[in-house]
C-alpha atoms as a PDB file:
ATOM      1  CA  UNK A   1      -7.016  13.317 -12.726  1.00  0.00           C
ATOM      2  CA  UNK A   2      -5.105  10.910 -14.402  1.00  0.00           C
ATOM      3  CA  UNK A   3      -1.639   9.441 -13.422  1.00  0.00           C
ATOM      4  CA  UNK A   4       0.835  12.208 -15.052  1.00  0.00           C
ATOM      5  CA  UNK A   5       3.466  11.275 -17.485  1.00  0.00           C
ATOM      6  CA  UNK A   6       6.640  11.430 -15.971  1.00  0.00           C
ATOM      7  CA  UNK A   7       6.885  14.791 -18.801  1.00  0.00           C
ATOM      8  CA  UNK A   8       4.104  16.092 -17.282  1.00  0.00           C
ATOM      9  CA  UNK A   9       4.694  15.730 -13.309  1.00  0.00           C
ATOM     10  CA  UNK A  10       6.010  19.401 -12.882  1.00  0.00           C
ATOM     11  CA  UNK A  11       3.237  21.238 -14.535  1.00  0.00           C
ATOM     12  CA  UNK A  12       0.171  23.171 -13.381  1.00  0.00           C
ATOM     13  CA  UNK A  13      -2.560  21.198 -13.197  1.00  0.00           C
ATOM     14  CA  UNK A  14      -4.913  22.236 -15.346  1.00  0.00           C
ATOM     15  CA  UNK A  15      -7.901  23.127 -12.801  1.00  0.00           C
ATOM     16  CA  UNK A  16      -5.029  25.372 -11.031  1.00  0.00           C
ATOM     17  CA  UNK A  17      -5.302  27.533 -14.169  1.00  0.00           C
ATOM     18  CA  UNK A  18      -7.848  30.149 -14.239  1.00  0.00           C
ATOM     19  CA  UNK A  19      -7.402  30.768 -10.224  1.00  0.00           C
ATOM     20  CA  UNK A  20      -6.012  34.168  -9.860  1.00  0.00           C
ATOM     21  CA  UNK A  21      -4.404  36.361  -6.722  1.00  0.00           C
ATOM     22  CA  UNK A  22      -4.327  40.076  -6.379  1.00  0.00           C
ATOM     23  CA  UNK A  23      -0.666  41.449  -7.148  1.00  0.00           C
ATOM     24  CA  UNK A  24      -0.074  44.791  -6.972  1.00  0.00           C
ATOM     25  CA  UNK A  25      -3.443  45.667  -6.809  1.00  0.00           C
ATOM     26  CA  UNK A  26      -4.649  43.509  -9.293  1.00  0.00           C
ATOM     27  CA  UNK A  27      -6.156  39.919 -10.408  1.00  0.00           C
ATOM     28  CA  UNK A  28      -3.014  37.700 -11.773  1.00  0.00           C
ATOM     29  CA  UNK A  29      -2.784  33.691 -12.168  1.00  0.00           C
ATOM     30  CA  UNK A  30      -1.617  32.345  -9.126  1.00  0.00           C
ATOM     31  CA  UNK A  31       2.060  30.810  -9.814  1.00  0.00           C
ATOM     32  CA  UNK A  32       3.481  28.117  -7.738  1.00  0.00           C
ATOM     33  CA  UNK A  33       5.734  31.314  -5.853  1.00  0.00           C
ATOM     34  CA  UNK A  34       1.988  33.111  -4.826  1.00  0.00           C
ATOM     35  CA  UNK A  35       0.797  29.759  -3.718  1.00  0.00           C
ATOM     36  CA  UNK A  36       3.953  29.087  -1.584  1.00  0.00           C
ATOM     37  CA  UNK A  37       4.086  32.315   0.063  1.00  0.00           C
ATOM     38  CA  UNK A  38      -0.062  31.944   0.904  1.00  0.00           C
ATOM     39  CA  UNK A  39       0.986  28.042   2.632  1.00  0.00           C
ATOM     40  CA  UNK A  40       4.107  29.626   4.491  1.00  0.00           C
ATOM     41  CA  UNK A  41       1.958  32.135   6.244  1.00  0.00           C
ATOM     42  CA  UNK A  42       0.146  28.975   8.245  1.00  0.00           C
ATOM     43  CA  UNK A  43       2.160  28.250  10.649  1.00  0.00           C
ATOM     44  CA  UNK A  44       2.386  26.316  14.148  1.00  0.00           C
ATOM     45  CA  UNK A  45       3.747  27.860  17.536  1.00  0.00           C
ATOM     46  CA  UNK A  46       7.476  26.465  18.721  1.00  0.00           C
ATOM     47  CA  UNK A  47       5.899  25.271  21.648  1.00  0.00           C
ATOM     48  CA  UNK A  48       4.334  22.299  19.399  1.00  0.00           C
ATOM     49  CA  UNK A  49       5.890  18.908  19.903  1.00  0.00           C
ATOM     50  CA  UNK A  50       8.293  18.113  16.806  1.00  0.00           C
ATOM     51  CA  UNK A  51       6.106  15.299  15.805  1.00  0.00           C
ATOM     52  CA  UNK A  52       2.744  17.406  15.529  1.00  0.00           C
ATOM     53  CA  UNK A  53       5.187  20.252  13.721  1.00  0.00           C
ATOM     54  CA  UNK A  54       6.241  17.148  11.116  1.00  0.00           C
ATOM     55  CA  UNK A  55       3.022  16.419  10.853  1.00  0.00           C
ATOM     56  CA  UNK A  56       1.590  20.017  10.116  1.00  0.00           C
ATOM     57  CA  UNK A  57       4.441  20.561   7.450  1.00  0.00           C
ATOM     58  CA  UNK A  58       3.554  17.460   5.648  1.00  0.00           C
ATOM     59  CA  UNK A  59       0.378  19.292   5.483  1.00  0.00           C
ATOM     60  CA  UNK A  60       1.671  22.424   4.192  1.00  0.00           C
ATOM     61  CA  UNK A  61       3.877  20.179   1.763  1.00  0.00           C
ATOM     62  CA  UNK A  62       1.127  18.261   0.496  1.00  0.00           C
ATOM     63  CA  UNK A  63      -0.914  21.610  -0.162  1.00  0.00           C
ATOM     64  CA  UNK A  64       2.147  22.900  -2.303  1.00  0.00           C
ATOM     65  CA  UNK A  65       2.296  20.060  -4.662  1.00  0.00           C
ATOM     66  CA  UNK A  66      -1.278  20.011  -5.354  1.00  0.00           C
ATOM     67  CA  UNK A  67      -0.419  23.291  -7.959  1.00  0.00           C
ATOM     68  CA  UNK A  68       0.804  20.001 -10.105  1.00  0.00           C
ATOM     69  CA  UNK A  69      -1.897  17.765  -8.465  1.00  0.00           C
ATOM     70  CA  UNK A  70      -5.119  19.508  -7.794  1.00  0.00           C
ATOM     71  CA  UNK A  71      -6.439  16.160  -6.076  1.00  0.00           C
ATOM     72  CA  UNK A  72      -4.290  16.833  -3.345  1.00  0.00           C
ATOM     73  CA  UNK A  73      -5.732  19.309  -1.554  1.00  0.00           C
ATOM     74  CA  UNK A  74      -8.217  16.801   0.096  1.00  0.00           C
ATOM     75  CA  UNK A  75      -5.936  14.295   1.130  1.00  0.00           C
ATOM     76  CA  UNK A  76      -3.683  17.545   2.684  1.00  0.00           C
ATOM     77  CA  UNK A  77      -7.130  18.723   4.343  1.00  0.00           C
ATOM     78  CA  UNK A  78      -7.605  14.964   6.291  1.00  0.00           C
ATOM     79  CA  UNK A  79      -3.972  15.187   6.768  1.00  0.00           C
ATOM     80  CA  UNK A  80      -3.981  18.517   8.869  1.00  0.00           C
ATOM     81  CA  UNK A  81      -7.317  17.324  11.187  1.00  0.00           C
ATOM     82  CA  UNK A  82      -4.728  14.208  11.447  1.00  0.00           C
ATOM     83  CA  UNK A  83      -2.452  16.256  12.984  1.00  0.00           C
ATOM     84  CA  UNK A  84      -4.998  17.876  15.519  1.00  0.00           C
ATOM     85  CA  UNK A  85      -5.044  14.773  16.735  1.00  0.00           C
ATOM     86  CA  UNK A  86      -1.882  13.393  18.242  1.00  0.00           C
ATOM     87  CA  UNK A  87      -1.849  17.348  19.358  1.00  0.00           C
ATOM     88  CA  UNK A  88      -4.535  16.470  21.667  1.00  0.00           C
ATOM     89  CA  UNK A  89      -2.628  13.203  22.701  1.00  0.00           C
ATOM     90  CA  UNK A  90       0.268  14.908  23.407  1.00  0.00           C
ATOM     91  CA  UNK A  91      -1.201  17.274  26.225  1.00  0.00           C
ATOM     92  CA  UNK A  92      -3.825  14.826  27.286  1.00  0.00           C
ATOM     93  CA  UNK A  93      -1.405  11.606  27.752  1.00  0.00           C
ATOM     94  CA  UNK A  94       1.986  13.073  27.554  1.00  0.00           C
ATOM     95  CA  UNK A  95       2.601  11.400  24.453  1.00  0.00           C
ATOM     96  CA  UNK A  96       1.208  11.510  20.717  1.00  0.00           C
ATOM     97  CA  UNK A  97       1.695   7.761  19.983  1.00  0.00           C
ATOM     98  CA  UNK A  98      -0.796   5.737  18.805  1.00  0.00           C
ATOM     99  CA  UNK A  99      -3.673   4.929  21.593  1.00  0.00           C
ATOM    100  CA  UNK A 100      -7.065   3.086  21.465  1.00  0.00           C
ATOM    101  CA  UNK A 101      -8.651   7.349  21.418  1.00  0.00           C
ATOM    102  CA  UNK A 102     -10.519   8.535  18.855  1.00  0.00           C
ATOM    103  CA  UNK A 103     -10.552  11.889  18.069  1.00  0.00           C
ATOM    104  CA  UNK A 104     -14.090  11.835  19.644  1.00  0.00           C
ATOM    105  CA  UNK A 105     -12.448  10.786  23.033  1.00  0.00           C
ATOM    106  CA  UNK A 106      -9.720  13.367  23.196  1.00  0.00           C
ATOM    107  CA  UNK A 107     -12.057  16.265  22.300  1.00  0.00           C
ATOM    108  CA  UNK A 108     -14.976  15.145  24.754  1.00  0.00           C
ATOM    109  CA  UNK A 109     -11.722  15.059  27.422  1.00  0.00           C
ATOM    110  CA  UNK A 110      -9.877  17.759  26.306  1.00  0.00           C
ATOM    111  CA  UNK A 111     -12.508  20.917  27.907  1.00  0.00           C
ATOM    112  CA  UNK A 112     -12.619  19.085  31.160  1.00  0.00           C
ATOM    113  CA  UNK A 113      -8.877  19.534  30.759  1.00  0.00           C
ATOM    114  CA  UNK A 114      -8.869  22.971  30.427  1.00  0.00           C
ATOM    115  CA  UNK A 115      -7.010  22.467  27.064  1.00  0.00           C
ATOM    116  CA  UNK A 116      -9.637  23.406  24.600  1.00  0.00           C
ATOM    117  CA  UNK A 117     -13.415  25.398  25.413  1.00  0.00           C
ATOM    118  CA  UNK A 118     -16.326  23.890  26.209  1.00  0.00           C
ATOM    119  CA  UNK A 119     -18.691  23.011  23.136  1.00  0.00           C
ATOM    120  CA  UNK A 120     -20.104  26.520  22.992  1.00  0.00           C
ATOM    121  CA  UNK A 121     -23.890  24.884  21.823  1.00  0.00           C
ATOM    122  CA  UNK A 122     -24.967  21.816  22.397  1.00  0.00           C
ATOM    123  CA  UNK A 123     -28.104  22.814  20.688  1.00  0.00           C
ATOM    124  CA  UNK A 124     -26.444  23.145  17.362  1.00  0.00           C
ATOM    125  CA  UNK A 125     -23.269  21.567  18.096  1.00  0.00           C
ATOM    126  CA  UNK A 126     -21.950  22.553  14.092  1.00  0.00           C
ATOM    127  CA  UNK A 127     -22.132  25.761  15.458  1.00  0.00           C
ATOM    128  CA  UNK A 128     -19.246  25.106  17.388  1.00  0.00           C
ATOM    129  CA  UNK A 129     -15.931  25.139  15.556  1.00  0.00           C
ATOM    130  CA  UNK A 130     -14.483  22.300  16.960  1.00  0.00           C
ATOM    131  CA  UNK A 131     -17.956  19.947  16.623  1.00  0.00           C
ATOM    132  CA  UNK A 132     -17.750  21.651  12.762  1.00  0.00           C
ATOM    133  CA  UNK A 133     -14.103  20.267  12.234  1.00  0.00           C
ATOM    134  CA  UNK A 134     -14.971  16.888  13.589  1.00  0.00           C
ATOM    135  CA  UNK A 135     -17.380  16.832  11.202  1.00  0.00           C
ATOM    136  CA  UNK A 136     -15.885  17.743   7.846  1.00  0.00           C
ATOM    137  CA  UNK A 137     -13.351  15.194   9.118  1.00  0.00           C
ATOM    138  CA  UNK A 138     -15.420  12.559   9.423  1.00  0.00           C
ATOM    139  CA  UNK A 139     -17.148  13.739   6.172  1.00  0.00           C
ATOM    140  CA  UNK A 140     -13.685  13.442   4.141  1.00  0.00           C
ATOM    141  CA  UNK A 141     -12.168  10.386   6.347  1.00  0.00           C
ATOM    142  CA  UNK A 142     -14.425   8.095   5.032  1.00  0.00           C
ATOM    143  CA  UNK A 143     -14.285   8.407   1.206  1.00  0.00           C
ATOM    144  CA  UNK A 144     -15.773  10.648  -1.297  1.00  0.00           C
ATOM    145  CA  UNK A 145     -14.486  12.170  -4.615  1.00  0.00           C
ATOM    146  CA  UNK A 146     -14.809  15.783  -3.483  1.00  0.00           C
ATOM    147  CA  UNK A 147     -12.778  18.567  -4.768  1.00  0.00           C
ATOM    148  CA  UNK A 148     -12.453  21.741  -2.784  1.00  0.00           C
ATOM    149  CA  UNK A 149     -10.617  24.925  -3.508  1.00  0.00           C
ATOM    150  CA  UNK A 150      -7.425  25.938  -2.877  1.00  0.00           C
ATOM    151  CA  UNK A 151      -8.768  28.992  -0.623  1.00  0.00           C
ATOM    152  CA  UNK A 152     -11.111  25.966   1.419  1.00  0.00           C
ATOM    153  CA  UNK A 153      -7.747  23.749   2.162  1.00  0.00           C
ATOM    154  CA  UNK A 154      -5.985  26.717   3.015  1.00  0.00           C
ATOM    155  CA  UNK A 155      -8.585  27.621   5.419  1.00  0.00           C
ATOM    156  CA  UNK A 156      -8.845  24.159   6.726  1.00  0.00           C
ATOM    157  CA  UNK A 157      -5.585  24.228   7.537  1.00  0.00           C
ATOM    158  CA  UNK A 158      -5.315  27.522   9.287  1.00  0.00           C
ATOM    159  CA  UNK A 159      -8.320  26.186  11.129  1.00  0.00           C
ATOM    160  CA  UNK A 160      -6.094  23.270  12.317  1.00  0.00           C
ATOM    161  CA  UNK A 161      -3.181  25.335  13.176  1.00  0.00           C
ATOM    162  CA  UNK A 162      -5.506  27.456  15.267  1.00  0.00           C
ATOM    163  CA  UNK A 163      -6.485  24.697  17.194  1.00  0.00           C
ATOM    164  CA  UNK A 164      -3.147  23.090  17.598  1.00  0.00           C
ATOM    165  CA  UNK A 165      -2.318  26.665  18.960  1.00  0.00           C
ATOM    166  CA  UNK A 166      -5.476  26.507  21.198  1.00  0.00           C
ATOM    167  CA  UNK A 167      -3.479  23.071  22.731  1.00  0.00           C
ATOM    168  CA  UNK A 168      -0.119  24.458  22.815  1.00  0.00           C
ATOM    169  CA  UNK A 169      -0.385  28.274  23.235  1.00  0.00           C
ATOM    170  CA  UNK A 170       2.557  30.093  22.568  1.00  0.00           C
END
């Protein structure tokens, strides 16, 4: 899309229109309220360090504002797999800073750990949810002019909240 007008920054984008949520029983445009309430529900635990919560609720931020940029919802999906990250950190190091780890490094240490399962195939390692994640990732880290629905960045970012939860239970 376009750079908006300064008129046009706060309203729907247009691909927004069209996608519809059950109220009351039945199919209604979803409204920047229905799409608020849906983000809210994704949450992290309190046992989270602040940074990784900051982190998650730029996520959940980002995800909001896409209802007047739909190209958002991309950027907010690498942003919550960014915050999986220092998550990891955090329990493996002690710290979330910045360290010479990739993503690869932390998950490969985090099972031996004890802090996340082991890959549950290596035969088909997309099979396993973690291996999966890593994956689309990657797949969206690197470039590309992909547009996902609403419903896929929500679920990417429940994904990531589940793992963060896997790393900081409770």
């Amino acid at each position: 899309m376009p750079f908006k007008n300064l008129e046009d920054v706060l309203k729907i984008d247009p691909r927004f229109v069209g996608i519809c949520t059950m109220r009351d029983g039945l199919p209604v445009q979803m409204e920047l309220a229905d799409l608020h309430a849906w983000i809210a529900e994704v949450q992290l635990g309190s046992s989270a360090p602040v940074d990784v919560q900051t982190a998650f609720d730029r996520v959940r931020s980002m995800l909001l504002y896409a209802y007047f940029d739909y190209d958002l919802l991309v950027p907010a999906e690498i942003q919550a797999f960014g915050a999986v990250e220092p998550a990891l950190k955090h329990r493996l190091n002690g710290h979330g800073q910045p360290s010479k780890e990739t993503l690869r490094n932390v998950v490969d240490r985090a099972p031996k750990a004890g802090i996340l399962p082991p890959l549950s195939s290596k035969d088909r390692p997309l099979s396993d949810p973690i291996e999966a994640m890593i994956a689309l990732r990657n797949g969206l880290s690197h470039g590309t002019a992909d547009l996902h629905l609403p419903a896929m960045a929500v679920n990417v970012i429940e994904a990531c909240a589940g793992v963060i939860g896997t790393i900081y239970p409770g």
